[in-house]
N, C-alpha and C. Protein backbone atom coordinates (compact mmCIF):
# COMPACT_ATOMS: atom_id res chain seq x y z
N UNK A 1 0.57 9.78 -5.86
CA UNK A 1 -0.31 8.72 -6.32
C UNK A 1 -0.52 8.89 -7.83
N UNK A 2 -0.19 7.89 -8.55
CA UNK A 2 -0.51 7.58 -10.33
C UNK A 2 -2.36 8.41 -10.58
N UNK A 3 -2.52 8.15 -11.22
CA UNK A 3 -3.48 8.23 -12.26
C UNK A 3 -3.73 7.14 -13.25
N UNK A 4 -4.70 6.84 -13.53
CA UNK A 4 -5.46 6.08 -14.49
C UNK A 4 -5.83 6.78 -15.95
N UNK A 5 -4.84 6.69 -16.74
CA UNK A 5 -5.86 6.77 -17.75
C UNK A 5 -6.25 5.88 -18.85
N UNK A 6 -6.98 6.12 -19.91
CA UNK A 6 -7.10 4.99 -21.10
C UNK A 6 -6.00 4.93 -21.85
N UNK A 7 -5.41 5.29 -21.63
CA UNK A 7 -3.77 5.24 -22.32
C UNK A 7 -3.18 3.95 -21.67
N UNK A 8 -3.17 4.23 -20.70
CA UNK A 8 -2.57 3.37 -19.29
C UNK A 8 -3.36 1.71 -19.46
N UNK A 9 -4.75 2.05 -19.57
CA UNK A 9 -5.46 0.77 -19.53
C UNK A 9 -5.81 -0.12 -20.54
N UNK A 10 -5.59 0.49 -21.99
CA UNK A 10 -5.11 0.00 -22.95
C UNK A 10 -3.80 -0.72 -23.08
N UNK A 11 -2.76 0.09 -22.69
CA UNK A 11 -1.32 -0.48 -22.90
C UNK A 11 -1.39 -2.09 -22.03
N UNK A 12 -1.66 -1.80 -20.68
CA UNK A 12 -1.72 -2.91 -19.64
C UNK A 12 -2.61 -4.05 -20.79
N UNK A 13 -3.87 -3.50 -21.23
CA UNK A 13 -4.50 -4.87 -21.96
C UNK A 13 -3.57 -5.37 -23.29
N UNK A 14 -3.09 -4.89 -23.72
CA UNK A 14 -2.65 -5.58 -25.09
C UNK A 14 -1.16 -5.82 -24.70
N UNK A 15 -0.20 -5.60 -23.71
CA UNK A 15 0.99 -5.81 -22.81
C UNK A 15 0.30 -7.34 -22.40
N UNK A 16 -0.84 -7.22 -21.35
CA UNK A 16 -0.87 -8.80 -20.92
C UNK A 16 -1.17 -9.45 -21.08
N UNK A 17 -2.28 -8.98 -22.28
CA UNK A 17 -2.89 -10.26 -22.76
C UNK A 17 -2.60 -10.96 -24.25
N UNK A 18 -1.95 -9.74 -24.65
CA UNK A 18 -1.26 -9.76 -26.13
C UNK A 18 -2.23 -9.42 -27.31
N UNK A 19 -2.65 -8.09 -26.98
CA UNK A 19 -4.21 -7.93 -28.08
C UNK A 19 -3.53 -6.88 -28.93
N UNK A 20 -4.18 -6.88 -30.08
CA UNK A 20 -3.80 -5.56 -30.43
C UNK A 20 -4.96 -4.34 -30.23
N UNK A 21 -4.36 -3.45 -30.61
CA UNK A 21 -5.43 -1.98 -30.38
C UNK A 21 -6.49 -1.74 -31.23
N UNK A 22 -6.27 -2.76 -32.36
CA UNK A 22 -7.62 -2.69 -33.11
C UNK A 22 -8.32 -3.57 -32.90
N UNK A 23 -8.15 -4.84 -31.54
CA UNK A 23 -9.06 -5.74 -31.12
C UNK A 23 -10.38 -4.95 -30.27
N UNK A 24 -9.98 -3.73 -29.81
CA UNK A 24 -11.31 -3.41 -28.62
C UNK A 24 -11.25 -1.91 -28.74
N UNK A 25 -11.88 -1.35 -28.27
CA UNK A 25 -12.39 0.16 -28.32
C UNK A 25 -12.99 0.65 -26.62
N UNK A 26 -12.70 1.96 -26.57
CA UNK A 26 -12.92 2.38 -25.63
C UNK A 26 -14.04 1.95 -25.03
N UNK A 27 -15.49 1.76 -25.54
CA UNK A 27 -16.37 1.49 -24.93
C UNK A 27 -16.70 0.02 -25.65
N UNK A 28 -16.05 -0.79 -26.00
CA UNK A 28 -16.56 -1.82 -26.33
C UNK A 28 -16.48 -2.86 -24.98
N UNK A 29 -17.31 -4.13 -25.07
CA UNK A 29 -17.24 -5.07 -24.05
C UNK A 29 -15.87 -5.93 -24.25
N UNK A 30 -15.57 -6.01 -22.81
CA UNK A 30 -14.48 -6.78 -23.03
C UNK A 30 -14.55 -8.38 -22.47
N UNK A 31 -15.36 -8.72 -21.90
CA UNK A 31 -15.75 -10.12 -21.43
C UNK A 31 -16.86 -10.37 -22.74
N UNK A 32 -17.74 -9.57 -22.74
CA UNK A 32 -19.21 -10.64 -23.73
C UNK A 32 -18.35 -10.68 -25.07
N UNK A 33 -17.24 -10.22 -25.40
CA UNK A 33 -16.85 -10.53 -26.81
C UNK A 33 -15.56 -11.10 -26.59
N UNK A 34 -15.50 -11.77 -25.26
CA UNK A 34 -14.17 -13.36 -25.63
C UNK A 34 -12.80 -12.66 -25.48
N UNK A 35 -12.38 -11.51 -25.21
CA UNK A 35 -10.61 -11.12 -25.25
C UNK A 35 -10.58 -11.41 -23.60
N UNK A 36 -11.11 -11.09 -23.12
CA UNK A 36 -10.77 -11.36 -21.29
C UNK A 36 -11.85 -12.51 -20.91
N UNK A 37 -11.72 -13.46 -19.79
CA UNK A 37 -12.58 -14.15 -19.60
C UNK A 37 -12.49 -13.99 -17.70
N UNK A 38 -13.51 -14.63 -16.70
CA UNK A 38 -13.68 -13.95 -15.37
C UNK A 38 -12.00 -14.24 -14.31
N UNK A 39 -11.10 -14.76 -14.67
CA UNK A 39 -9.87 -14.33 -14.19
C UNK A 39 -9.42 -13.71 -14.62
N UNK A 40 -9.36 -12.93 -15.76
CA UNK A 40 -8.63 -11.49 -16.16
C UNK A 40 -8.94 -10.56 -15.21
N UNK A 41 -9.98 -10.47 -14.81
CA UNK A 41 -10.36 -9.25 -13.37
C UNK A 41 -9.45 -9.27 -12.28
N UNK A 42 -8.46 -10.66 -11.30
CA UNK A 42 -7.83 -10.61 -10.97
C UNK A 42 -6.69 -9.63 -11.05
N UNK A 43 -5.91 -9.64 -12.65
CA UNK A 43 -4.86 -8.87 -13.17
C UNK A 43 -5.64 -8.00 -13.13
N UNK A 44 -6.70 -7.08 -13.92
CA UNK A 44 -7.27 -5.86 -13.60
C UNK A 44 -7.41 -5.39 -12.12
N UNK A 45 -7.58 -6.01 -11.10
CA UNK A 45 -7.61 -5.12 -9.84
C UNK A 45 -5.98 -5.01 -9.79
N UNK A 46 -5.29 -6.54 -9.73
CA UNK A 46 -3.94 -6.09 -9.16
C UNK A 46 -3.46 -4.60 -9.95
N UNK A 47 -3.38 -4.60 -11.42
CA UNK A 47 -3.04 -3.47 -11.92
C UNK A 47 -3.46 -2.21 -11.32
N UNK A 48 -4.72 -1.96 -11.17
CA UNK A 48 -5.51 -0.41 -10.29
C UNK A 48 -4.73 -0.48 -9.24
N UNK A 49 -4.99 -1.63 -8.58
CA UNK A 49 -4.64 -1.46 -6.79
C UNK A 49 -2.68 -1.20 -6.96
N UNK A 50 -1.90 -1.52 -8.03
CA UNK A 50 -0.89 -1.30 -7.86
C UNK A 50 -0.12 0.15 -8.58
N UNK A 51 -1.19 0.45 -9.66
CA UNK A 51 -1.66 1.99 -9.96
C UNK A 51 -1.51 3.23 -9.07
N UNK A 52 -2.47 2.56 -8.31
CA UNK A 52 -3.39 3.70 -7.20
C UNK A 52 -2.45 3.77 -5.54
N UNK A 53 -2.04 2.71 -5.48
CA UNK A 53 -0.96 2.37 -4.29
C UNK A 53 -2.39 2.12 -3.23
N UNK A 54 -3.42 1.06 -3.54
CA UNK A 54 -4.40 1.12 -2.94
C UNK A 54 -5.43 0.13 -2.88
N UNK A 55 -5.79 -0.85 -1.76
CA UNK A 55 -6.89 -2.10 -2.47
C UNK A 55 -8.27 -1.39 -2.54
N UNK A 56 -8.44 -2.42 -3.08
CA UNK A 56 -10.27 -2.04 -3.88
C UNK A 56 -11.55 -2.76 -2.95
N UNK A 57 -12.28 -2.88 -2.24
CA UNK A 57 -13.09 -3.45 -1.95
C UNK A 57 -13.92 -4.51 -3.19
N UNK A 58 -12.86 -5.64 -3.38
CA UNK A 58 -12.97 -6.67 -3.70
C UNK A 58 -14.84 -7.03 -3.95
N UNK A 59 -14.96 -6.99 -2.73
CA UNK A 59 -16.53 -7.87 -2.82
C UNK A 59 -18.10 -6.72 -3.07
N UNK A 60 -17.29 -5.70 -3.44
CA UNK A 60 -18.20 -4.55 -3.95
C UNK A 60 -18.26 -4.29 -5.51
N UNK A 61 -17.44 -5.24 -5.99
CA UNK A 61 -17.51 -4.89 -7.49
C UNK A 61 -18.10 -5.43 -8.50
N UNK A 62 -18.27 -5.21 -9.42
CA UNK A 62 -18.92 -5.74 -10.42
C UNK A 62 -18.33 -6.19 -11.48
N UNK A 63 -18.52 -7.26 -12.49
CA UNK A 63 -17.96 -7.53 -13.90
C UNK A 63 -18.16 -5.96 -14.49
N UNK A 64 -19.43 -5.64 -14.54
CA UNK A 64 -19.70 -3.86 -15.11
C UNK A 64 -18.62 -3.18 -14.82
N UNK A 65 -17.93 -3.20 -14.08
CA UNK A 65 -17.31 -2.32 -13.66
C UNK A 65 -15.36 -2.56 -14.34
N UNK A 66 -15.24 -3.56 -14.97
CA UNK A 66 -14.47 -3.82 -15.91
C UNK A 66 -14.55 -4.27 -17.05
N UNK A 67 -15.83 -4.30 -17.40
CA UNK A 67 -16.35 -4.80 -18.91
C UNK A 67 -15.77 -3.61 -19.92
N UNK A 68 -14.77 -2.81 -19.74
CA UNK A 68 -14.74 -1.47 -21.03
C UNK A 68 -13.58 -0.87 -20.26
N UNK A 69 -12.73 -0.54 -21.43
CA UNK A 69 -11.29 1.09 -21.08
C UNK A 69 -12.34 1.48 -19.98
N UNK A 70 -13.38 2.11 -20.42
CA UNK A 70 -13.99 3.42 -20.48
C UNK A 70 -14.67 3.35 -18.85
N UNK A 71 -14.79 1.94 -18.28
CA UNK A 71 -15.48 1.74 -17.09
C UNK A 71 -14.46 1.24 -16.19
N UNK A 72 -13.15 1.02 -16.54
CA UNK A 72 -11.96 0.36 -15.83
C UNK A 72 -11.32 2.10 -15.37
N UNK A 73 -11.02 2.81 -16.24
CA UNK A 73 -10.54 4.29 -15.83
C UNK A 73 -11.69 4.93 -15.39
N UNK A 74 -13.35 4.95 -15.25
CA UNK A 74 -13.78 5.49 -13.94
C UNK A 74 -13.93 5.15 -12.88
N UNK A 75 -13.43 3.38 -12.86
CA UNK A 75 -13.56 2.65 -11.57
C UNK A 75 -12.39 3.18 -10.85
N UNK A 76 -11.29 3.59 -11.59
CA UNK A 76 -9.91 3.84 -11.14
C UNK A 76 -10.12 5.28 -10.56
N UNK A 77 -10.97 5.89 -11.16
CA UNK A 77 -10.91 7.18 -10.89
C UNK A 77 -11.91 7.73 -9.63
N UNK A 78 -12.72 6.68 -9.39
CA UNK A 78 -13.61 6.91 -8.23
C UNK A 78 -12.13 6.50 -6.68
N UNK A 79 -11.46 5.41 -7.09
CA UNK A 79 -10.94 5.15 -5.93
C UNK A 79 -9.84 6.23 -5.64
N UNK A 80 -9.37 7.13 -7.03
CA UNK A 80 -8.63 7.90 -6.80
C UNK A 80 -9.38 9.15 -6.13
N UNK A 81 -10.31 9.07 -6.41
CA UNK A 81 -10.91 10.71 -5.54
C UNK A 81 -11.07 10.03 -4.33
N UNK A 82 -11.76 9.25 -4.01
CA UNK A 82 -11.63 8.52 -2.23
C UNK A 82 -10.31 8.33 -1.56
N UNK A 83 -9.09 8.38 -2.33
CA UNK A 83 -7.93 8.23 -1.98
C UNK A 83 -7.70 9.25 -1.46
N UNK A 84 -7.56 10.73 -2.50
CA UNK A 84 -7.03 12.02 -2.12
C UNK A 84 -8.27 12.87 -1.28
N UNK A 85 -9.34 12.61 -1.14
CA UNK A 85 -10.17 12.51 0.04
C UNK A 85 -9.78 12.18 1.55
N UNK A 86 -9.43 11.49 1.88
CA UNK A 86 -8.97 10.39 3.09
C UNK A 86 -8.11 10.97 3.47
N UNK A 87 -6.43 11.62 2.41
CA UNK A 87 -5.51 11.67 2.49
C UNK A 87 -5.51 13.54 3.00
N UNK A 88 -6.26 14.23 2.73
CA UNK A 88 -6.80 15.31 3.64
C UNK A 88 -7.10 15.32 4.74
């Protein structure tokens, strides 16, 4: 199973949406300042869930929870410890 990191979730944002790396910052917002708008979350789960080899409980999530690098790689990283959890 992959890993998530901000390396990873950077590249994917400026790959799909066409940003550059000096548009956003690790902890900056990425919806309240206009580069993603509420269908970009779509491509953000498919990316994790195709990351992680794993779906996400869809109706448990939050915009918070992809508003930032910095909150997209611990969302990734919670499903990865529940993954290799399970998989024990």
């Amino acid at each position: 199973m992959a890993k998530i990191n901000k390396q990873d979730v950077r590249q994917f944002l400026m790959e799909t949406w066409d940003l550059d790396a000096s548009e956003f910052s690790d902890d900056g917002s990425l919806f309240s300042s206009g580069l993603l708008d509420s269908l970009s979350i779509v491509q953000l789960i498919a990316f994790i869930e195709s990351e992680l080899e794993t779906s996400l409980p869809v109706a448990q999530l939050s915009l918070d929870e992809f508003d930032t690098v910095d909150a997209i790689v611990e969302l990734a990283s919670r499903f990865q410890t529940d993954q290799i959890g399970s998989d024990a």
